[in-house]
N, C-alpha and C. Protein backbone atom coordinates (compact mmCIF):
# COMPACT_ATOMS: atom_id res chain seq x y z
N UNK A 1 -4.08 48.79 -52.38
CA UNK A 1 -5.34 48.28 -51.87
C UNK A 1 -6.05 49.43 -51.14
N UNK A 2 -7.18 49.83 -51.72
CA UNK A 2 -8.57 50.48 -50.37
C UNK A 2 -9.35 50.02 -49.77
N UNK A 3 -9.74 50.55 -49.01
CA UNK A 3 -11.15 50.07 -47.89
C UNK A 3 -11.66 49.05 -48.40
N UNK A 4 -12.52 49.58 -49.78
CA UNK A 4 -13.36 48.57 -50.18
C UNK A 4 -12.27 47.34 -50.37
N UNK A 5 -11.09 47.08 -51.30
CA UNK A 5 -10.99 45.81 -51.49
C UNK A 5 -10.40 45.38 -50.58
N UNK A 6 -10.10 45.84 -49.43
CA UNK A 6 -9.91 45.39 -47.74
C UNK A 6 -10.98 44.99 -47.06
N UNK A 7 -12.45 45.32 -47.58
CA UNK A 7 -13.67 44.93 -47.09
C UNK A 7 -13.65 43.56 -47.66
N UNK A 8 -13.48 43.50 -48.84
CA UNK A 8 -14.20 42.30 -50.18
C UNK A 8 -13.34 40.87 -49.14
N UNK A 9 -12.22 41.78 -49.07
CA UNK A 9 -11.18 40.86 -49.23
C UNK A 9 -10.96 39.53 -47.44
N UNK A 10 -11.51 40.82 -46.49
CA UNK A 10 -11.53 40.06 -45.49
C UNK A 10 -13.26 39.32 -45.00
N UNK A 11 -14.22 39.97 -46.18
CA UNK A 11 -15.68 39.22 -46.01
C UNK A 11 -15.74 37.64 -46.69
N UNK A 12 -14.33 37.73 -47.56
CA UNK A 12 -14.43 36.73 -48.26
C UNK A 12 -13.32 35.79 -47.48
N UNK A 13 -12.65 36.30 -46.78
CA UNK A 13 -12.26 35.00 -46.30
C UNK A 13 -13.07 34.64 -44.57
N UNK A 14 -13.75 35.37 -44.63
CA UNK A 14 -14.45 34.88 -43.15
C UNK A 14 -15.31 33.98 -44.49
N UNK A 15 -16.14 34.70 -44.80
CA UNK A 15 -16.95 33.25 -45.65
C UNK A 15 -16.53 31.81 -45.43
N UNK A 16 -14.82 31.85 -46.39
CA UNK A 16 -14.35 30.95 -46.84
C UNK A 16 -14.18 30.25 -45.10
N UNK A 17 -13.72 30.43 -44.49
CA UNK A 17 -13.24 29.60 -42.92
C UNK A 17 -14.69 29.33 -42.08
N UNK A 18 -15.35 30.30 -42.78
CA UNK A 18 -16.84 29.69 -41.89
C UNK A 18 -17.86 28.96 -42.52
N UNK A 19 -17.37 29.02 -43.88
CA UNK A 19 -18.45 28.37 -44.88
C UNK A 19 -19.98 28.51 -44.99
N UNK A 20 -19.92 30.02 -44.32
CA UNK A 20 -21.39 30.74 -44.51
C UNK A 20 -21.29 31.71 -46.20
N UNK A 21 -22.07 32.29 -46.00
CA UNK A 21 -22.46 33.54 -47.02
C UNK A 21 -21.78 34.12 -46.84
N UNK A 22 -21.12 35.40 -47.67
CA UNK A 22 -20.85 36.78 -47.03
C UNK A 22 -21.79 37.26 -46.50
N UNK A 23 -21.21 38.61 -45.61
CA UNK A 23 -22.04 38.82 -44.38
C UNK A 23 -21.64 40.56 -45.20
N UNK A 24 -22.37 41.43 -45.01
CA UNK A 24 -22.23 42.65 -44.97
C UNK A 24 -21.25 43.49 -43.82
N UNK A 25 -20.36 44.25 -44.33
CA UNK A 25 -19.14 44.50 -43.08
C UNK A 25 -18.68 46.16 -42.98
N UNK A 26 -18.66 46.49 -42.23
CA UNK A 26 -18.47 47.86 -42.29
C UNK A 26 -17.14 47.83 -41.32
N UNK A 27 -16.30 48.73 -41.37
CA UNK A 27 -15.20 48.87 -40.55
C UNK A 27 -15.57 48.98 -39.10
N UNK A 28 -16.77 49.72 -38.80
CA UNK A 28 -16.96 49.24 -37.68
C UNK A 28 -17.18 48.21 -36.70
N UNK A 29 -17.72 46.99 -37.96
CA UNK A 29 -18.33 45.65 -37.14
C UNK A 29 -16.80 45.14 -36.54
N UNK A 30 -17.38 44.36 -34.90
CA UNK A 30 -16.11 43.90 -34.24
C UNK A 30 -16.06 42.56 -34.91
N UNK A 31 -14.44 42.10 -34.45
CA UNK A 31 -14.06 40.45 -35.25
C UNK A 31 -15.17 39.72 -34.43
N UNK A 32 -15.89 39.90 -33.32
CA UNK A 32 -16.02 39.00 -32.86
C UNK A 32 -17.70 38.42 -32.87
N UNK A 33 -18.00 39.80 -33.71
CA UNK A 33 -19.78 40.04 -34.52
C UNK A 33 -19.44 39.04 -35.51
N UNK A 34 -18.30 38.32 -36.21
CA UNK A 34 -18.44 37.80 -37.06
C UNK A 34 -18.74 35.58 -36.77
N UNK A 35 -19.03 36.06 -35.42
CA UNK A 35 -19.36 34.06 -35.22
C UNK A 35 -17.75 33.36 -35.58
N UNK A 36 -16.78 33.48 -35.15
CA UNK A 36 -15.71 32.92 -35.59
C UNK A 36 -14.84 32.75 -34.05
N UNK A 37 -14.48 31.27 -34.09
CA UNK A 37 -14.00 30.90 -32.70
C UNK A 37 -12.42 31.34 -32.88
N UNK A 38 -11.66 31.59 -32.32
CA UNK A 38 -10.13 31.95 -32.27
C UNK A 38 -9.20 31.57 -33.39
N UNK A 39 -9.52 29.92 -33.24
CA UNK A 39 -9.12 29.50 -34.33
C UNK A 39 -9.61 29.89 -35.87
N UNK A 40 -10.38 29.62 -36.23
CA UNK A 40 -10.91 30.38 -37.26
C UNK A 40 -10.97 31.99 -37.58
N UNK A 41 -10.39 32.41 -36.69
CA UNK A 41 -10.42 34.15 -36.68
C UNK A 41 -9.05 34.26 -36.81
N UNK A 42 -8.13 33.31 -36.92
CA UNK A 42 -6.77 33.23 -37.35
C UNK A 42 -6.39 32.52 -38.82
N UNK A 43 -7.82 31.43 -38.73
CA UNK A 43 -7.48 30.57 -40.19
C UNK A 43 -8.09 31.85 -41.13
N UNK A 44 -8.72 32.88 -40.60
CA UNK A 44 -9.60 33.52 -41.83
C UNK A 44 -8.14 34.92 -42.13
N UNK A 45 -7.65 35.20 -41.03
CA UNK A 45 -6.01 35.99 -41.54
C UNK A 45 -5.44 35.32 -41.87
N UNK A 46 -5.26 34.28 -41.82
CA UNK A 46 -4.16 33.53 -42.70
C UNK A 46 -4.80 33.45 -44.32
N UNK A 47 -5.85 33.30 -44.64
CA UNK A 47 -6.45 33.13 -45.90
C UNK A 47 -6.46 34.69 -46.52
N UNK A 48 -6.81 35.70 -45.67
CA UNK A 48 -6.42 36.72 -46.12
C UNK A 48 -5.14 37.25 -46.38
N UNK A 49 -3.88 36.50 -45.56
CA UNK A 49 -2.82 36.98 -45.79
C UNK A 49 -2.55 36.29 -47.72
N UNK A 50 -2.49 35.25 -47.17
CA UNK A 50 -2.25 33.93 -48.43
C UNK A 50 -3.27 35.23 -49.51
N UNK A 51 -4.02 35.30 -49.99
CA UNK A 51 -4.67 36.07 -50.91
C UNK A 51 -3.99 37.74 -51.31
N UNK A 52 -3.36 37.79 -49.86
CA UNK A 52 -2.60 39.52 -50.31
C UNK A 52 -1.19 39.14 -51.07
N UNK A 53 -0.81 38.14 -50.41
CA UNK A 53 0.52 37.65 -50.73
C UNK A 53 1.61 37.93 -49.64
N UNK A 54 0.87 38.17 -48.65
CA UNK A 54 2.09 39.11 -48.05
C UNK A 54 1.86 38.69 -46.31
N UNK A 55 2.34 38.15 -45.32
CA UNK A 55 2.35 37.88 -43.67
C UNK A 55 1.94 39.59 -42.94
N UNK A 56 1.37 39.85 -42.51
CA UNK A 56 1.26 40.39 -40.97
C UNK A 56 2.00 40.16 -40.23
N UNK A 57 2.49 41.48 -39.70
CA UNK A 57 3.26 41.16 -38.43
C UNK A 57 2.18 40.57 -36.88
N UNK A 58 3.07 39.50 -35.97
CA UNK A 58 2.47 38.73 -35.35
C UNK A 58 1.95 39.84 -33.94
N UNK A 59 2.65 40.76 -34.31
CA UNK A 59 2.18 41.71 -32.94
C UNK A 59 1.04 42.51 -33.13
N UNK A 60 0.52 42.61 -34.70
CA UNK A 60 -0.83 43.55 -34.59
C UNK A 60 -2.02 42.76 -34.02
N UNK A 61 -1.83 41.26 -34.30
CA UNK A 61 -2.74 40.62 -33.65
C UNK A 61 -3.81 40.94 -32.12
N UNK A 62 -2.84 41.65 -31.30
CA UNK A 62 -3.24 41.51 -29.81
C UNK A 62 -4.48 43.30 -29.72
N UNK A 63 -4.00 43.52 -31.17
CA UNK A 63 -4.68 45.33 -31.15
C UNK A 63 -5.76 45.22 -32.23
N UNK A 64 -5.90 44.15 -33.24
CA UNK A 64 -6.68 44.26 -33.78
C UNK A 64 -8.27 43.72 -33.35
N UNK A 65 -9.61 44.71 -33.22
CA UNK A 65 -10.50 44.29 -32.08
C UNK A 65 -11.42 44.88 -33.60
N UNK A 66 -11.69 45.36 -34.54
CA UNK A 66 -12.40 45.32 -35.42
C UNK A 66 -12.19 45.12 -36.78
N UNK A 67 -13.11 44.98 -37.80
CA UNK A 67 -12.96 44.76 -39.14
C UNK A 67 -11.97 45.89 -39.90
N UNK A 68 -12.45 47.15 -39.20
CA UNK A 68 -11.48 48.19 -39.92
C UNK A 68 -9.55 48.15 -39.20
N UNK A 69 -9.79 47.61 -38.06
CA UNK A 69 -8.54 47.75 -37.69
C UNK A 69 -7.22 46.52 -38.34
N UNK A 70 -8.09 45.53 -39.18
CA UNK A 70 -7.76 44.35 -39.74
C UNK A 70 -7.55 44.99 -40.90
N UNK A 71 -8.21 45.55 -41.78
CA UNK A 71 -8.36 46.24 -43.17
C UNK A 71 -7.49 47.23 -42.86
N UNK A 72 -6.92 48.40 -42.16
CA UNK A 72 -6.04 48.95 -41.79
C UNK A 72 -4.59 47.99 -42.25
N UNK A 73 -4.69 47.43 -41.16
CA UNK A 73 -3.33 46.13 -41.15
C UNK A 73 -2.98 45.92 -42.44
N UNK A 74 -3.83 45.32 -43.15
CA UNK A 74 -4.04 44.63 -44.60
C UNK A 74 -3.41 45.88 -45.66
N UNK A 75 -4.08 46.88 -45.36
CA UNK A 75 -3.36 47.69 -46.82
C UNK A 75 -2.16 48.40 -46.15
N UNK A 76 -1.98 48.36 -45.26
CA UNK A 76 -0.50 48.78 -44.80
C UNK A 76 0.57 47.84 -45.12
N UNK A 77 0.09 46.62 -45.09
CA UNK A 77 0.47 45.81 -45.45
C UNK A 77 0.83 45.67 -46.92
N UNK A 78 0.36 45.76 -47.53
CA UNK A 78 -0.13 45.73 -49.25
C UNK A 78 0.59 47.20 -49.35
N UNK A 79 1.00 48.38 -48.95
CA UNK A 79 1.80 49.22 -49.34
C UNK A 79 3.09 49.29 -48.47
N UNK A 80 3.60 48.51 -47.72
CA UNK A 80 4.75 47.76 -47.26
C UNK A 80 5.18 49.04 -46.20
N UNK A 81 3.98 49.38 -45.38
CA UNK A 81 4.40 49.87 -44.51
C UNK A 81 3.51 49.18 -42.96
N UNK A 82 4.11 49.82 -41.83
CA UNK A 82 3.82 49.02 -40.98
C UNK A 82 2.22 49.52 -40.22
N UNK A 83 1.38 48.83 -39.81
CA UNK A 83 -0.05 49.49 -39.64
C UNK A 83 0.29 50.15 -38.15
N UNK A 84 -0.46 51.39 -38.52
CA UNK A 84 -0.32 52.11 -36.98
C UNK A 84 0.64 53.26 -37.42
N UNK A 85 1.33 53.40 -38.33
CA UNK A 85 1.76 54.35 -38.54
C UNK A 85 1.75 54.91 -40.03
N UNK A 86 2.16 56.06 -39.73
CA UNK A 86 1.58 56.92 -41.26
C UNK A 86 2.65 57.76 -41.65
């Protein structure tokens, strides 16, 4: 997985949990530019996990504060290593 389908992939599940449009997303925008209450900013990782195939560990949660740091997570994830390290 790259950026982009780490972009596609987490615009489309904010969509899906907010039942808006996609929204245009750059790694910079924060989770919290995206109108999504806690709950839903968890139902929309869970829909992204469910779509990678694969869980997040429960501790990146407390560090992830933007779109890129989620998309980070995600393809570290998707190449079965742990995010934050290289």
């Amino acid at each position: 997985m790259n950026l982009p389908e780490a972009l596609a992939l987490v615009g489309e599940a904010a969509a899906n949990v907010s039942h808006r449009e996609p929204q245009p997303l750059t790694p910079e925008t924060e989770l919290e530019e995206l109108g999504l209450d806690s709950v839903q900013l968890l139902e929309m990782i869970a829909v992204a996990e469910q779509r990678l195939g694969q869980r997040l560990p429960d501790e990146l949660f407390g560090r992830v504060r933007t779109v890129g740091d989620l998309c980070e997570a995600l393809m570290a994830c998707a190449r079965g290593t742990r995010a934050g390290t290289r």
